[in-house]
Protein backbone atom coordinates (compact mmCIF):
# COMPACT_ATOMS: atom_id res chain seq x y z
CA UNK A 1 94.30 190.28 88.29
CA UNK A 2 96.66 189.47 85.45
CA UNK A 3 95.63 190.87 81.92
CA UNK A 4 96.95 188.11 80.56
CA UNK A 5 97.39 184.09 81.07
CA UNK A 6 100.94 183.41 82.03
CA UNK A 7 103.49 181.48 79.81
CA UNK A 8 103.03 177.88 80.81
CA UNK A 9 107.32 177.88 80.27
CA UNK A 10 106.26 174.82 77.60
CA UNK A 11 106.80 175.27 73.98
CA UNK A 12 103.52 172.60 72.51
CA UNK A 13 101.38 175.94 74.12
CA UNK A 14 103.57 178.87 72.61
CA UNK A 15 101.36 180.82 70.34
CA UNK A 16 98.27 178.52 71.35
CA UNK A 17 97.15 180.91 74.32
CA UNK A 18 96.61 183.91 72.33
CA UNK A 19 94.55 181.79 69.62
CA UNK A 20 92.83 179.91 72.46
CA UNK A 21 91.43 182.95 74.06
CA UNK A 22 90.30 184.93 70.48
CA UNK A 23 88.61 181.62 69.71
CA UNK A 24 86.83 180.97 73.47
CA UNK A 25 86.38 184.85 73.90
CA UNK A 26 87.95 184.48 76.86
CA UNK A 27 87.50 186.98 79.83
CA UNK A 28 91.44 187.87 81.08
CA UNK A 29 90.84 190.92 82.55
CA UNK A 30 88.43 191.11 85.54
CA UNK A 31 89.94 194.05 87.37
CA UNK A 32 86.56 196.02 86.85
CA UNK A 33 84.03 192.64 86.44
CA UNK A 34 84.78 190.82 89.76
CA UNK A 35 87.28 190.41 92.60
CA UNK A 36 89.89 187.48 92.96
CA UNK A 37 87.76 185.96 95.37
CA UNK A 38 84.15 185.82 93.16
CA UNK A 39 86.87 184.69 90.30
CA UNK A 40 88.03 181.56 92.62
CA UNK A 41 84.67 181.21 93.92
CA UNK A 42 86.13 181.37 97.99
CA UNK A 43 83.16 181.52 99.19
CA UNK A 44 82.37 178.13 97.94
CA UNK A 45 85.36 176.67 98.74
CA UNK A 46 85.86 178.46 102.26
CA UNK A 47 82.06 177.43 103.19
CA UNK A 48 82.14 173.78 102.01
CA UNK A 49 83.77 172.52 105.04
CA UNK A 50 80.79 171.22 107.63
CA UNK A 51 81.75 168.95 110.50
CA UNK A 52 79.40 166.59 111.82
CA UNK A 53 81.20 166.42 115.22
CA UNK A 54 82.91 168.79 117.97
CA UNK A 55 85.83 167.15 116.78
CA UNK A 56 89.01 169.30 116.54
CA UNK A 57 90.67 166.83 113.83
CA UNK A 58 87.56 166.98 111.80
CA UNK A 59 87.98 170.37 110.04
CA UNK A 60 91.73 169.15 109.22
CA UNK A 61 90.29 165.21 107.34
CA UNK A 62 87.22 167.49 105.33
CA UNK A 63 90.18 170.07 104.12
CA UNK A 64 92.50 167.14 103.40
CA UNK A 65 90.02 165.23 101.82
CA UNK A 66 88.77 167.68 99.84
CA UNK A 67 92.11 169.10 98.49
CA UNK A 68 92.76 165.59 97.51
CA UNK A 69 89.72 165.62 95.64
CA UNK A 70 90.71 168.74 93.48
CA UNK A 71 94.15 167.78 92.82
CA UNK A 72 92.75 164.34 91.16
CA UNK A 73 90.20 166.24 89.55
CA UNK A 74 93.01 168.63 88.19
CA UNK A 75 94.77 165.52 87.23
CA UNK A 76 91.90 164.22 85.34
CA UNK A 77 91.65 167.70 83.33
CA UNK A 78 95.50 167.49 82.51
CA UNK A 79 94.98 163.65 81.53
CA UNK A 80 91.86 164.61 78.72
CA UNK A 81 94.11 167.63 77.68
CA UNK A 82 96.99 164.90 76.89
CA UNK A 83 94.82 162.25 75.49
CA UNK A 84 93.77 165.22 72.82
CA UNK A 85 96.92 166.19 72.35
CA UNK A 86 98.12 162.43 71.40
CA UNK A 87 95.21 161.58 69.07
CA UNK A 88 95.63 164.84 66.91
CA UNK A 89 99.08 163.80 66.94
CA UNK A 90 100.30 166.88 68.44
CA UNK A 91 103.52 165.68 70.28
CA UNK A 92 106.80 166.82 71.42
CA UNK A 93 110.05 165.71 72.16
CA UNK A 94 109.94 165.78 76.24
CA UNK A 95 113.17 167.48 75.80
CA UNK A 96 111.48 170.85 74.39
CA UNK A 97 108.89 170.83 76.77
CA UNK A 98 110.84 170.36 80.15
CA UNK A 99 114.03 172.74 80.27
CA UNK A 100 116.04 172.75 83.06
């Protein structure tokens, strides 16, 4: 496990991450606490596929589904993060934050 969270390569978070975690008492280090999989909760994830039917395709429309579901929920957590960021008026020229 990383010891630390990785840049995010955007400037409107540089020097933010290291306040951020001070002020959350963040855990980055779980080397000794719990294993990548207990971190990502896998067995959750790997065990929440059930299929109602002997189905082959089944297993492949729950994992698609499901993915889909995460990626809008993902979405939704970027989308509050934004909204934040524009009523504190804490903006950037898109030009800083997306370098070629």
């Amino acid at each position: 496990m990383p010891t630390s969270v990785p840049p995010s390569g955007c400037p409107m978070h540089a020097g933010r991450t290291e306040t951020i975690v001070h002020e959350e008492h963040a855990q980055l280090d779980f080397s000794h606490a719990m294993s990548y999989g207990d971190y990502l909760q896998l067995d959750a994830i790997l065990n929440a596929q059930k299929p109602l039917s002997p189905d082959h395709n089944e297993m492949l429309f729950i994992v698609q589904h499901q993915t889909s579901e995460l990626w809008m929920k993902l979405m939704l957590h970027e989308l509050h993060a934004a909204v934040a960021c524009v009523a504190r008026d804490q903006l950037l020229r898109p030009s800083r934050c997306w370098r070629a």
